[in-house]
PDB file of N, CA and C in Angstrom:
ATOM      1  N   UNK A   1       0.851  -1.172   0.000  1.00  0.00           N
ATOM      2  CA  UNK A   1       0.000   0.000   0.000  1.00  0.00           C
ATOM      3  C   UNK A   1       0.897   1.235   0.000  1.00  0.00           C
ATOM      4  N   UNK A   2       0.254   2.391  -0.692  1.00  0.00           N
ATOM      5  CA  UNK A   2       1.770   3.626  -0.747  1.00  0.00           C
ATOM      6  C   UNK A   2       0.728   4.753  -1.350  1.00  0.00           C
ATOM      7  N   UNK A   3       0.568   5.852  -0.926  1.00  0.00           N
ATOM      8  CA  UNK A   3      -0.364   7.117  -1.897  1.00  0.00           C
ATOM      9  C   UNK A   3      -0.292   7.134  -3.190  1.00  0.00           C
ATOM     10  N   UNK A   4      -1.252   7.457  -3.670  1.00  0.00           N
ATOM     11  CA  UNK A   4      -1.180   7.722  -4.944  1.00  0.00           C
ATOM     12  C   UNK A   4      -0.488   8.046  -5.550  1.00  0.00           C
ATOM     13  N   UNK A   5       0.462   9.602  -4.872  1.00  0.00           N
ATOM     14  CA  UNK A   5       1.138  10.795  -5.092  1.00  0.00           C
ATOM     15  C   UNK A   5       2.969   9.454  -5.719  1.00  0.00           C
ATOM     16  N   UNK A   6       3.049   8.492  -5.032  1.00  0.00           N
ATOM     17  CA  UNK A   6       3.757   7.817  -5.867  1.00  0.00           C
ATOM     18  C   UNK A   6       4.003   6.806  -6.855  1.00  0.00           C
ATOM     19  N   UNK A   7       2.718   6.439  -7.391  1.00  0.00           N
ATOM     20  CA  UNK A   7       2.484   5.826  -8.441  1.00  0.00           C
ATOM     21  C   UNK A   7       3.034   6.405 -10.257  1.00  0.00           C
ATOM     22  N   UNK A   8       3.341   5.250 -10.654  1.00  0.00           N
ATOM     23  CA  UNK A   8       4.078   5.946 -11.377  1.00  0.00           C
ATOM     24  C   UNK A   8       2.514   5.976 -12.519  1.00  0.00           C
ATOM     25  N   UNK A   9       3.138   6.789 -13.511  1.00  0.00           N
ATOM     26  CA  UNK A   9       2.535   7.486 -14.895  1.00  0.00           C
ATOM     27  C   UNK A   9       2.122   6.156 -15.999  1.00  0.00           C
ATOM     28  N   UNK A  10       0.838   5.901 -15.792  1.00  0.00           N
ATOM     29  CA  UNK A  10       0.094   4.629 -16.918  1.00  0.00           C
ATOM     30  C   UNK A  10      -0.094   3.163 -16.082  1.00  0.00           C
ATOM     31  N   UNK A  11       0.143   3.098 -14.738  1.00  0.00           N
ATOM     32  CA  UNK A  11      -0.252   2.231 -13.450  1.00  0.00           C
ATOM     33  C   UNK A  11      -1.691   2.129 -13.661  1.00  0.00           C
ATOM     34  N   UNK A  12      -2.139   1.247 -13.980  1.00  0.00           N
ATOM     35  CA  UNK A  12      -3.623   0.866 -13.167  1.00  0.00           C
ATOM     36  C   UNK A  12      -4.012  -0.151 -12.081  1.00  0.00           C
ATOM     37  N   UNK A  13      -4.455   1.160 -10.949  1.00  0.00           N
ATOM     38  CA  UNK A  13      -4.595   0.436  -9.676  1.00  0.00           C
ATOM     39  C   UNK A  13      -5.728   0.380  -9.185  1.00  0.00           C
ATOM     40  N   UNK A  14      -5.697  -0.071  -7.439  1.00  0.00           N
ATOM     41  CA  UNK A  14      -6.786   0.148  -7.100  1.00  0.00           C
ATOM     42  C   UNK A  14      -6.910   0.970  -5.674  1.00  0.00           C
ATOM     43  N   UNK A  15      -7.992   1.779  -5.615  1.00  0.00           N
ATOM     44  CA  UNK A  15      -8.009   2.429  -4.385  1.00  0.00           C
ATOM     45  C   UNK A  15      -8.265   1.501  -3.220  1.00  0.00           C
ATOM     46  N   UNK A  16      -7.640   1.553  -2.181  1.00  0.00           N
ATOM     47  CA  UNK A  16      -7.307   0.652  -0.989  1.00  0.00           C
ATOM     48  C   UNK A  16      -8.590   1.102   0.121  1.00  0.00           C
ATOM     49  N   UNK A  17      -7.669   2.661   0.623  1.00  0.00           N
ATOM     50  CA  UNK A  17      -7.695   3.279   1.609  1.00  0.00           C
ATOM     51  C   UNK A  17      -7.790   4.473   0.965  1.00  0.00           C
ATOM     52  N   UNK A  18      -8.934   5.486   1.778  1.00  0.00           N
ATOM     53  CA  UNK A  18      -8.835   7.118   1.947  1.00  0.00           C
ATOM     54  C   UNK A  18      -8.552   7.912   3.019  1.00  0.00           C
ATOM     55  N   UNK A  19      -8.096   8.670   3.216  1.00  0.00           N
ATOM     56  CA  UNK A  19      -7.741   8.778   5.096  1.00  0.00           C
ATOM     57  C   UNK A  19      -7.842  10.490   4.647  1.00  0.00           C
ATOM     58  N   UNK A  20      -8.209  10.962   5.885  1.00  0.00           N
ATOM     59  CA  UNK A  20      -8.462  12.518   6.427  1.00  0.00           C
ATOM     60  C   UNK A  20      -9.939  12.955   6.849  1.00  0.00           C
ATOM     61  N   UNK A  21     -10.208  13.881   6.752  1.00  0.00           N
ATOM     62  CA  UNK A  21     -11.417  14.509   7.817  1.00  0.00           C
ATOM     63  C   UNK A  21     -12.593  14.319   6.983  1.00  0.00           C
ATOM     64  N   UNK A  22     -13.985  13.968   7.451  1.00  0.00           N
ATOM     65  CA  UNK A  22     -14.764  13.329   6.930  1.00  0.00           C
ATOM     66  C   UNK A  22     -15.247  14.339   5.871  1.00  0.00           C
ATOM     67  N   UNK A  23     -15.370  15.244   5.512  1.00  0.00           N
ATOM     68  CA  UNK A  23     -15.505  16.408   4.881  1.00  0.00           C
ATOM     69  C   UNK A  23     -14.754  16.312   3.196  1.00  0.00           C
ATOM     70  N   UNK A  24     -13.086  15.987   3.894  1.00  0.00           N
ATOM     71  CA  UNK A  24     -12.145  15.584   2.715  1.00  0.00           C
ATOM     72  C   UNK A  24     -12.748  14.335   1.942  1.00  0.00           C
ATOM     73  N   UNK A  25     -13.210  13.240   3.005  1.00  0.00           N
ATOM     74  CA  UNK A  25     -13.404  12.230   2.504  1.00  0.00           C
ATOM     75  C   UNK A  25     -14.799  12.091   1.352  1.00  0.00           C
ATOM     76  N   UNK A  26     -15.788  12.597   1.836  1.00  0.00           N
ATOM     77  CA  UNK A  26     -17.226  12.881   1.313  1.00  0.00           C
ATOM     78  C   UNK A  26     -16.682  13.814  -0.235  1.00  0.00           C
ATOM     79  N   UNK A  27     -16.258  14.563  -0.265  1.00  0.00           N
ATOM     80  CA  UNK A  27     -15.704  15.346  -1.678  1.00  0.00           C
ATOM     81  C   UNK A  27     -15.027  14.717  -2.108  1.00  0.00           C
ATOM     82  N   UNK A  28     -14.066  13.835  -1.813  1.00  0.00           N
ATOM     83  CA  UNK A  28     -13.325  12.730  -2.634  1.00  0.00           C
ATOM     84  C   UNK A  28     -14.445  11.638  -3.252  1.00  0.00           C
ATOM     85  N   UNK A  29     -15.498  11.105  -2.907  1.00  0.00           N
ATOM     86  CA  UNK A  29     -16.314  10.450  -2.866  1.00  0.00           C
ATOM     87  C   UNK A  29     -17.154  10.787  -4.113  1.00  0.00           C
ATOM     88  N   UNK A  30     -17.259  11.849  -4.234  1.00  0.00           N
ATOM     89  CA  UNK A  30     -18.080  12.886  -4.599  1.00  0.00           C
ATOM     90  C   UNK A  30     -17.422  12.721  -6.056  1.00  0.00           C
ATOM     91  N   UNK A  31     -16.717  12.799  -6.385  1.00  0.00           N
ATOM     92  CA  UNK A  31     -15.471  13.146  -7.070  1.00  0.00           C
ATOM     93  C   UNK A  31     -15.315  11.219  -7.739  1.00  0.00           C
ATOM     94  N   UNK A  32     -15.290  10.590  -7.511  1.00  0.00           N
ATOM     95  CA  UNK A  32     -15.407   8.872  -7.655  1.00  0.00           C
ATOM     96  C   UNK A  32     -14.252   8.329  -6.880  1.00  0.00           C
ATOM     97  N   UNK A  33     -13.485   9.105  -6.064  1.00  0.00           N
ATOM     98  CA  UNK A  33     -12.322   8.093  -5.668  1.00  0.00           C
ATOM     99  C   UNK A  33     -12.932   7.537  -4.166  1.00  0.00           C
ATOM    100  N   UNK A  34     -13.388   6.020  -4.573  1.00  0.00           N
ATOM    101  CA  UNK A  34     -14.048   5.581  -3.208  1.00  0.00           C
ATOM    102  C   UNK A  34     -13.123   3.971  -3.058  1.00  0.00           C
ATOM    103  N   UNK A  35     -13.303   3.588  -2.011  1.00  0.00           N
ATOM    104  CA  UNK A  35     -12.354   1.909  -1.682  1.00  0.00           C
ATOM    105  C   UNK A  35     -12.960   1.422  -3.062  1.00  0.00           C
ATOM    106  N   UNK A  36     -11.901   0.597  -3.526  1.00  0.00           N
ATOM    107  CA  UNK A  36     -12.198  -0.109  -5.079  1.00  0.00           C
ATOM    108  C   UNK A  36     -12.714   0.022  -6.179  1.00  0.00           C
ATOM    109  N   UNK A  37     -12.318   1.081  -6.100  1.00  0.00           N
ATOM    110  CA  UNK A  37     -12.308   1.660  -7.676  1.00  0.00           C
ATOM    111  C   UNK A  37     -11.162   1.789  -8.161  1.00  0.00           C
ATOM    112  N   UNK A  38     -11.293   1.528  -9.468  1.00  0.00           N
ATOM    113  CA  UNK A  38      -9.787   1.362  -9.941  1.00  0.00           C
ATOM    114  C   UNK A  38      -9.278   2.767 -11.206  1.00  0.00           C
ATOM    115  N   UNK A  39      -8.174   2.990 -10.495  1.00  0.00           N
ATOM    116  CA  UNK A  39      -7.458   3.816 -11.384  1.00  0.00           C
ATOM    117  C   UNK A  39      -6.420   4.373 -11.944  1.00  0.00           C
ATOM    118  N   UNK A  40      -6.706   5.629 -12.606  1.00  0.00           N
ATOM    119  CA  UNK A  40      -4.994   5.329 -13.561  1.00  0.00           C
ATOM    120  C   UNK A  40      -4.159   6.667 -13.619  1.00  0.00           C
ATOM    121  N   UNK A  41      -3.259   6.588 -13.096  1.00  0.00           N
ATOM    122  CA  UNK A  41      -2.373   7.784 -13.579  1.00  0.00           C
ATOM    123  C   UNK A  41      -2.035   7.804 -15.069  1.00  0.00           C
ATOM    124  N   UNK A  42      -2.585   9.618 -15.189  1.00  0.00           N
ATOM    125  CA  UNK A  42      -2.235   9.964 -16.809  1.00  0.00           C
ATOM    126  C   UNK A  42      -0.783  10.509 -16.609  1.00  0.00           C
ATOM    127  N   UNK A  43      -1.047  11.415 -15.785  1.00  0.00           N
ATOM    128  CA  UNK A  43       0.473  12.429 -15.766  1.00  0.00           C
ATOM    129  C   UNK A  43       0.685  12.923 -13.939  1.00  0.00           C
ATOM    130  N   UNK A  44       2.069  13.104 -13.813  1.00  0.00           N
ATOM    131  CA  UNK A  44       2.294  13.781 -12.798  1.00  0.00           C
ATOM    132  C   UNK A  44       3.113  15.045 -13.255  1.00  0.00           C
ATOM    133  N   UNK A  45       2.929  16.110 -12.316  1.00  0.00           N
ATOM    134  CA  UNK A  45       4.380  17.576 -12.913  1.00  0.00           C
ATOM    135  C   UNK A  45       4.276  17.951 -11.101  1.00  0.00           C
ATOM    136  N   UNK A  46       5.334  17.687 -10.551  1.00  0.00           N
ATOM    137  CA  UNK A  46       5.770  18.253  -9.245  1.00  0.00           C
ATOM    138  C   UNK A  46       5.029  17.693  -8.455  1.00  0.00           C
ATOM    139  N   UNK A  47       4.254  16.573  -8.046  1.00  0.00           N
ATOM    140  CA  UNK A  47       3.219  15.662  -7.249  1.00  0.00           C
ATOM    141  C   UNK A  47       2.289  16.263  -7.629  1.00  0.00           C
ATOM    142  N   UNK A  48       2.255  17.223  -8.466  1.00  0.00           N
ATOM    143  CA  UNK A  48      -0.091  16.662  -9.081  1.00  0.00           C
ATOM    144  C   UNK A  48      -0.136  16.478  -9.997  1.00  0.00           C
ATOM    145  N   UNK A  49      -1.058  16.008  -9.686  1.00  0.00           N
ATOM    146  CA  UNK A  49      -1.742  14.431 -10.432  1.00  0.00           C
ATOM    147  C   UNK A  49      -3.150  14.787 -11.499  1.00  0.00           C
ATOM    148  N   UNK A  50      -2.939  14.205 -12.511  1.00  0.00           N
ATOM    149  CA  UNK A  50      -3.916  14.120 -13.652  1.00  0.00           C
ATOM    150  C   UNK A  50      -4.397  12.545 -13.621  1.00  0.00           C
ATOM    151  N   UNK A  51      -5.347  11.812 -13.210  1.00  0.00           N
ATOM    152  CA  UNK A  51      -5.872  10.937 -13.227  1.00  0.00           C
ATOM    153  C   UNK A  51      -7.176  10.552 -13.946  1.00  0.00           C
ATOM    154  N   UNK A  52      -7.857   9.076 -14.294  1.00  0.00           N
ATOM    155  CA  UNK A  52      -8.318   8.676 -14.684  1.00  0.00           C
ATOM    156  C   UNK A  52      -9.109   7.949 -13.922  1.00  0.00           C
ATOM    157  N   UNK A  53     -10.458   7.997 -13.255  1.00  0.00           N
ATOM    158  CA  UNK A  53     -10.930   7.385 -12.549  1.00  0.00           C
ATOM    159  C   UNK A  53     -12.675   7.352 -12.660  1.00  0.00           C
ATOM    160  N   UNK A  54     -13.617   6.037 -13.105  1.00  0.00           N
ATOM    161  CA  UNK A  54     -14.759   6.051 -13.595  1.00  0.00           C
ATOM    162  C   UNK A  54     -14.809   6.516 -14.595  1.00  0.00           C
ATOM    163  N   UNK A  55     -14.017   6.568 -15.386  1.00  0.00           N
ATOM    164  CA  UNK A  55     -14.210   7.707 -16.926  1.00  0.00           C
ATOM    165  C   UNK A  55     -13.664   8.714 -16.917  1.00  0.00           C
ATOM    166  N   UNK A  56     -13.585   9.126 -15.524  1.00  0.00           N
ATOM    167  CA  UNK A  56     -13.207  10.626 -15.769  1.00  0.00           C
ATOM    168  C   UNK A  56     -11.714  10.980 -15.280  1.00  0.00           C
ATOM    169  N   UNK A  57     -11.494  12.575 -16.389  1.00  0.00           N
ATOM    170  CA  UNK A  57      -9.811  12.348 -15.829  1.00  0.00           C
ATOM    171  C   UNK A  57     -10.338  14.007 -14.914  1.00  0.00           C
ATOM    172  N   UNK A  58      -9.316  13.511 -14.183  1.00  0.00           N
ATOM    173  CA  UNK A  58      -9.483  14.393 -12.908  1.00  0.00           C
ATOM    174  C   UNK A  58      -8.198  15.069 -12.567  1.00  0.00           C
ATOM    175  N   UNK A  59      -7.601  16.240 -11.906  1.00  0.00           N
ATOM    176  CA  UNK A  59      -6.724  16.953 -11.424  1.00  0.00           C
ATOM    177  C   UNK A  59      -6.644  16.506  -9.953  1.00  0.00           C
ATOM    178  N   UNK A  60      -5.268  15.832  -9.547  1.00  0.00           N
ATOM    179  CA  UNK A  60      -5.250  16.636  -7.887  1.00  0.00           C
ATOM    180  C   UNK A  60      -3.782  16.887  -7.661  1.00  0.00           C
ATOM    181  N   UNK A  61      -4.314  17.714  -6.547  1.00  0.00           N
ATOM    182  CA  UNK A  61      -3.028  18.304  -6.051  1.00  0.00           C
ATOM    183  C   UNK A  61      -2.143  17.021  -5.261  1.00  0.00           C
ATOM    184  N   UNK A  62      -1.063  17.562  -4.883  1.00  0.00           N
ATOM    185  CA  UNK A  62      -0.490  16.759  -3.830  1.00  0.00           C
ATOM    186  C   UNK A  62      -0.970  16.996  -2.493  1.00  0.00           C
ATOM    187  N   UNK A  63      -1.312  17.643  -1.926  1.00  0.00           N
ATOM    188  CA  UNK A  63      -1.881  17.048  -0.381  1.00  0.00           C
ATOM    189  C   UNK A  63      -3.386  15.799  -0.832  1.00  0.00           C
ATOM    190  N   UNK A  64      -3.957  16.508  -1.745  1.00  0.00           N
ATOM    191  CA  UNK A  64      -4.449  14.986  -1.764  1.00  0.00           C
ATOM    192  C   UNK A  64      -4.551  13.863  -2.552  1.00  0.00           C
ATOM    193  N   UNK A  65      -3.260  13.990  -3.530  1.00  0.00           N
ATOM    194  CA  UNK A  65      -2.705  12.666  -4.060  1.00  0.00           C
ATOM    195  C   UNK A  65      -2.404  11.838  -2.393  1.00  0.00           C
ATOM    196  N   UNK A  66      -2.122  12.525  -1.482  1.00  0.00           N
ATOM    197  CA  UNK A  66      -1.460  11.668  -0.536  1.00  0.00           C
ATOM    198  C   UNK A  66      -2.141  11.336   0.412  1.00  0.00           C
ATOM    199  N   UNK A  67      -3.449  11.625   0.761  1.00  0.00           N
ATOM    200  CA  UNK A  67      -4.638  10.762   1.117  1.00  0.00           C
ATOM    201  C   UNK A  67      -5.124   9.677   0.800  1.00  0.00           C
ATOM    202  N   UNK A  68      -4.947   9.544  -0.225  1.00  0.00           N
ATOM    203  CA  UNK A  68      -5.277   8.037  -1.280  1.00  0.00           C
ATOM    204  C   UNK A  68      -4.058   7.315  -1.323  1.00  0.00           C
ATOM    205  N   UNK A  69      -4.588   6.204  -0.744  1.00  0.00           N
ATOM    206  CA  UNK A  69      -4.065   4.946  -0.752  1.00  0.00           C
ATOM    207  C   UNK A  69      -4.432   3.902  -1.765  1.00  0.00           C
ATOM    208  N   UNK A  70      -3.255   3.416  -2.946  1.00  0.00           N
ATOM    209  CA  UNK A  70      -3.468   2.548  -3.595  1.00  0.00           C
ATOM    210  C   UNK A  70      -2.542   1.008  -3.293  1.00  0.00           C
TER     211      UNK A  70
END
């Protein structure tokens, strides 16, 4: 298990674990990154993250590439 924030570029994984304040968690949710769903790094530039997840490609930053546990 290791954050997202170090997965490398064209990995398809799966979400494990989400961790932080229930608030963070519910907007991540919101957003499709929930336990087992699977997904994919498109690109990283300086730890954020362009991802692929349910269809959709999504932006995150690094504080919360590193909430997500794959």
């Amino acid at each position: 298990m290791m954050p997202l924030k170090l997965a490398g570029i064209g990995e398809e994984l799966t979400i494990i674990r989400i961790v932080g304040l229930p608030a963070v968690k519910a907007h991540l949710a919101d957003l499709g990154f929930v336990v087992g769903a699977n997904i994919t790094v498109i690109s990283s530039v300086d730890g954020n993250l362009i991802v692929n997840v349910k269809g959709s490609r999504i932006a995150l930053g690094e504080d919360m590439a590193m909430k997500i546990f794959v």
